[in-house]
Every structure is written in structure tokens, then in C-alpha cells.
C-alpha atoms as a PDB file:
ATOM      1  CA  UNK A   1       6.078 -14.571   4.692  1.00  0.00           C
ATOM      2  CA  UNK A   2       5.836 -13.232   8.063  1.00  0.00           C
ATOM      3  CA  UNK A   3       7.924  -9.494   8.220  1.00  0.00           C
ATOM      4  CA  UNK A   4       8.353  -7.257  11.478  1.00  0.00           C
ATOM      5  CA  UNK A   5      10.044  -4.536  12.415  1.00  0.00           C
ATOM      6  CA  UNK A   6      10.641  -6.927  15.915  1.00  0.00           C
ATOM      7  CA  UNK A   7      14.292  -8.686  15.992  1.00  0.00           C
ATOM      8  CA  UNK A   8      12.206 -12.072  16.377  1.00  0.00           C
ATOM      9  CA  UNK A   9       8.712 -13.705  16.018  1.00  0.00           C
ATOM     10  CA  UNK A  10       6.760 -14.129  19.055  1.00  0.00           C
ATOM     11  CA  UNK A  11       6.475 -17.829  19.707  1.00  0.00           C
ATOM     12  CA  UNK A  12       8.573 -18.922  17.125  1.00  0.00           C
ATOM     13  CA  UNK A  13      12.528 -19.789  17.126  1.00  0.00           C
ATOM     14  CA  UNK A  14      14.614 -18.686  14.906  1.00  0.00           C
ATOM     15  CA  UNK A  15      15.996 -21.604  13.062  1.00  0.00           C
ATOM     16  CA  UNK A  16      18.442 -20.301  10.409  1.00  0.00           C
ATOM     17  CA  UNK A  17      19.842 -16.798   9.556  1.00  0.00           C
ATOM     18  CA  UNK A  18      19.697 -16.420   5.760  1.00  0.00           C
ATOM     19  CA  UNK A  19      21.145 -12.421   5.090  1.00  0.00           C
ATOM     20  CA  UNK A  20      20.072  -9.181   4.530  1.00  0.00           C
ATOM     21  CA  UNK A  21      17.745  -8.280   2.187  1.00  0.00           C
ATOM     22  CA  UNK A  22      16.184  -5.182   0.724  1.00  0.00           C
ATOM     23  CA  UNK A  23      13.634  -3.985  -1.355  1.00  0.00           C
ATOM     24  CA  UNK A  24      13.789  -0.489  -3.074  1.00  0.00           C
ATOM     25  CA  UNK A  25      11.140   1.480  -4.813  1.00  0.00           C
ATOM     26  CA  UNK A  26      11.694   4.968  -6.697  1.00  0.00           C
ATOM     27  CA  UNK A  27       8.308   6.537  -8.439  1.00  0.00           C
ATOM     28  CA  UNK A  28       7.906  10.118  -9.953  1.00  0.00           C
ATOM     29  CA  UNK A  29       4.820  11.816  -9.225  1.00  0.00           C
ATOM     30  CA  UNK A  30       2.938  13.505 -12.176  1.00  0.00           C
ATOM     31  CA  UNK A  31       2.798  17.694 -13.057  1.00  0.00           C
ATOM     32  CA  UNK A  32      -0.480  17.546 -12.263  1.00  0.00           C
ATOM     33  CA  UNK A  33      -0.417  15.766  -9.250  1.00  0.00           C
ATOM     34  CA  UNK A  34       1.983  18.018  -8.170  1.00  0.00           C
ATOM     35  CA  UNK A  35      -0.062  20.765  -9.060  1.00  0.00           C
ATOM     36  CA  UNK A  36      -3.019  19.667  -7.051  1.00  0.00           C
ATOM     37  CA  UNK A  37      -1.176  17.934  -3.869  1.00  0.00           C
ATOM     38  CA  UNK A  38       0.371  22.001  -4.102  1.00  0.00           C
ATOM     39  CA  UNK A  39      -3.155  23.405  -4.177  1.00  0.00           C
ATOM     40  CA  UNK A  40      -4.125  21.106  -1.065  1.00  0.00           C
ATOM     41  CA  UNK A  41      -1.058  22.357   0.631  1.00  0.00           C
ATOM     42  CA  UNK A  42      -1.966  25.896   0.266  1.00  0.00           C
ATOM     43  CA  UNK A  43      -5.660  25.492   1.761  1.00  0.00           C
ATOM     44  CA  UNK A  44      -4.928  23.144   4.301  1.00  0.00           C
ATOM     45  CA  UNK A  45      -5.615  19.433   4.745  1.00  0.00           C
ATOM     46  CA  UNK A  46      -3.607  16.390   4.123  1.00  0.00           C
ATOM     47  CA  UNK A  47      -2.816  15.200   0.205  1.00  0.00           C
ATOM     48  CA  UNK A  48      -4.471  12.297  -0.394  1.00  0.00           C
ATOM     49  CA  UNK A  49      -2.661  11.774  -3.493  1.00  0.00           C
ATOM     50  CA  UNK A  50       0.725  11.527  -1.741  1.00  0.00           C
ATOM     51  CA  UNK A  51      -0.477   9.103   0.665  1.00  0.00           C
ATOM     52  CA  UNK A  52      -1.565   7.318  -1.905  1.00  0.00           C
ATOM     53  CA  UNK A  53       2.074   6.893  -3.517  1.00  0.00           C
ATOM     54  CA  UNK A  54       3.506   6.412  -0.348  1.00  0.00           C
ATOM     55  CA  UNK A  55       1.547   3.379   0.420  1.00  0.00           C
ATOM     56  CA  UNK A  56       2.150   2.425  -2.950  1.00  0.00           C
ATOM     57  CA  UNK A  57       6.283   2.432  -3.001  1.00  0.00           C
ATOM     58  CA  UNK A  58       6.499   1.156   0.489  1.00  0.00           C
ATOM     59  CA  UNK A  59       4.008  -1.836  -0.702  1.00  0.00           C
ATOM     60  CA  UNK A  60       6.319  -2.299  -4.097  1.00  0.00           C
ATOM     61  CA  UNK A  61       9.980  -1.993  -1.272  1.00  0.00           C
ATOM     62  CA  UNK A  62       8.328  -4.608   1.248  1.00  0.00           C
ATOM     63  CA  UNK A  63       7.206  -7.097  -1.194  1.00  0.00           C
ATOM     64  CA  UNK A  64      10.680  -6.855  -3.297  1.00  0.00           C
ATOM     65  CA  UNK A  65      12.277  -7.371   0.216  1.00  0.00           C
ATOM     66  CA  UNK A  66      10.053 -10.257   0.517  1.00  0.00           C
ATOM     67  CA  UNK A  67      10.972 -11.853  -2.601  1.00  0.00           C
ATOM     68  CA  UNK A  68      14.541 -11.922  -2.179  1.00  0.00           C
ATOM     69  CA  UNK A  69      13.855 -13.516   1.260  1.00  0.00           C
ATOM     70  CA  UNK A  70      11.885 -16.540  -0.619  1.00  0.00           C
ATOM     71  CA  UNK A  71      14.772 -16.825  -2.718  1.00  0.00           C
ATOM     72  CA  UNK A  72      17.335 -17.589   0.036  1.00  0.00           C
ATOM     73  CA  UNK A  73      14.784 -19.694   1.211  1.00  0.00           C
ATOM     74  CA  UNK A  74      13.192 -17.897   4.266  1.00  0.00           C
ATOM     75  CA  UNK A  75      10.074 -17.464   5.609  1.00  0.00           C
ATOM     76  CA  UNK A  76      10.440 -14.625   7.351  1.00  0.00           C
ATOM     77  CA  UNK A  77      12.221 -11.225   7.634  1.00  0.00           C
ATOM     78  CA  UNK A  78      12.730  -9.493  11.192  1.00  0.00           C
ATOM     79  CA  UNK A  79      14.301  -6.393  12.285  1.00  0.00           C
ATOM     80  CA  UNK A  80      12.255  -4.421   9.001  1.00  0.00           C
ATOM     81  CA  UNK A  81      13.530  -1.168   9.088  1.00  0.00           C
ATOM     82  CA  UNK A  82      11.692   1.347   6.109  1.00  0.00           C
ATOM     83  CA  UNK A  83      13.457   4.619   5.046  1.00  0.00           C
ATOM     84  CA  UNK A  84      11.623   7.641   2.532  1.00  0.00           C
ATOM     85  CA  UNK A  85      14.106   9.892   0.691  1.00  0.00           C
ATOM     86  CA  UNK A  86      12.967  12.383  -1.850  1.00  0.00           C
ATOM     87  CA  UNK A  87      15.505  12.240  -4.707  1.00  0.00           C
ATOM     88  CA  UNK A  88      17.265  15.615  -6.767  1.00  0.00           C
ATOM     89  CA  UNK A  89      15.889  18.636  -5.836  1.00  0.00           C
ATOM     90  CA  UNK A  90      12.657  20.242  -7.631  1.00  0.00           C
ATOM     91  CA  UNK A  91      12.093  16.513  -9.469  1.00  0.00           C
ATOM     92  CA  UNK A  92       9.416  14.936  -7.332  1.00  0.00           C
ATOM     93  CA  UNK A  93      11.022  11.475  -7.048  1.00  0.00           C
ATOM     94  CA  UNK A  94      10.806   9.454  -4.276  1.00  0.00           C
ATOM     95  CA  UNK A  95      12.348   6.323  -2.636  1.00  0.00           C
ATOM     96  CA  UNK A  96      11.180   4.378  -0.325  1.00  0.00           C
ATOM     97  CA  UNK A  97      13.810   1.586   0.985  1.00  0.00           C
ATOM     98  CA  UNK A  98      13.183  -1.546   3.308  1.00  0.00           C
ATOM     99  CA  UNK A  99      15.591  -3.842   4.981  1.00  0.00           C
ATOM    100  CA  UNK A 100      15.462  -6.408   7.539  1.00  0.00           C
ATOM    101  CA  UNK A 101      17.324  -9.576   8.172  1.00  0.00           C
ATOM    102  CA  UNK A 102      16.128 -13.079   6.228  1.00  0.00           C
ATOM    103  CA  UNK A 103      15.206 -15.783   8.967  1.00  0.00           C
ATOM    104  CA  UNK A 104      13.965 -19.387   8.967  1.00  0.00           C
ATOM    105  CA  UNK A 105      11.119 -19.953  11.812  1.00  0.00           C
ATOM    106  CA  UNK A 106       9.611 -22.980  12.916  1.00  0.00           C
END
């Protein structure tokens, strides 16, 4: 499955436009997570363990996305755009969304 954030793929024509699809990923972080990403804040430096779940949800959104491409039969998704959201105040959820358009290529 070939996904960019491009509206086509270099060298390839687009062949057949199959939809929109999405992929959507919501995780929770832990107290104690919190508690040490709040820590990390405090003294400086960048929290690993947020990047960490960041690159995890946006993995999980892409390859749902992906999915539901295969099953209109695509190969490929252009146009990928990825959104982060923080859900309910004080909670710690967090949602990560990608779209894009579901294309054939030859």
C-alpha cells in the first residue's frame, strides 16, 4: 500500500478513484506516565514517553486507513492528511485521525 500526503504518485497514473477513507486511534495515557512525562516537563527536555504514544496512535490511524483502502480494493491512498486532538479536559486521551483519498495506480 503506497500512502502520501502528495495528491498523486510520482510516476504512476491514477487509474480508479475508490473514496475516502480514515483511520482513527484514541489511547489514554497512564497516572504514572503522566506523572513522569509532568516531571520531564518541569526540568526540561522532551518526553520520550509521549513520543512514544504518538508514534504509536498515528501508526494504529494510518494502518486502519490502510485497511479500509484494501477493502475497496486500492492500492494506494493520496492526499494523507493526519490530525492530533487531545480529548475532555484533565483526562489525558488522545486522538490521532488520518484521511486521504483511496486510489488505484498502475
Amino acid at each position: 500500500m503506497i500512502i502520501t500526503t502528495t495528491p498523486s504518485v510520482e510516476g504512476r497514473a491514477i487509474t480508479r478513484y475508490a473514496g475516502v477513507v480514515a483511520g482513527e486511534a484514541i489511547l489514554g495515557a497512564n497516572i504514572f506516565k503522566d506523572l513522569f512525562a509532568g516531571i520531564r516537563d518541569l526540568v526540561g527536555g522532551r518526553s520520550a514517553t509521549y513520543e512514544r504514544e504518538l508514534q504509536r496512535a498515528r501508526e494504529m490511524a494510518m494502518n486502519e486507513m490502510a485497511d479500509r483502502a484494501k477493502e475497496l480494493g486500492a492500492n494506494a491512498v493520496v492526499g494523507v492528511d493526519l490530525d492530533y486532538e487531545v480529548l475532555g479536559a484533565g483526562n489525558g486521551m488522545l486522538m490521532v485521525s488520518a484521511s486521504g483519498t483511496a486510489v488505484v495506480v498502475e
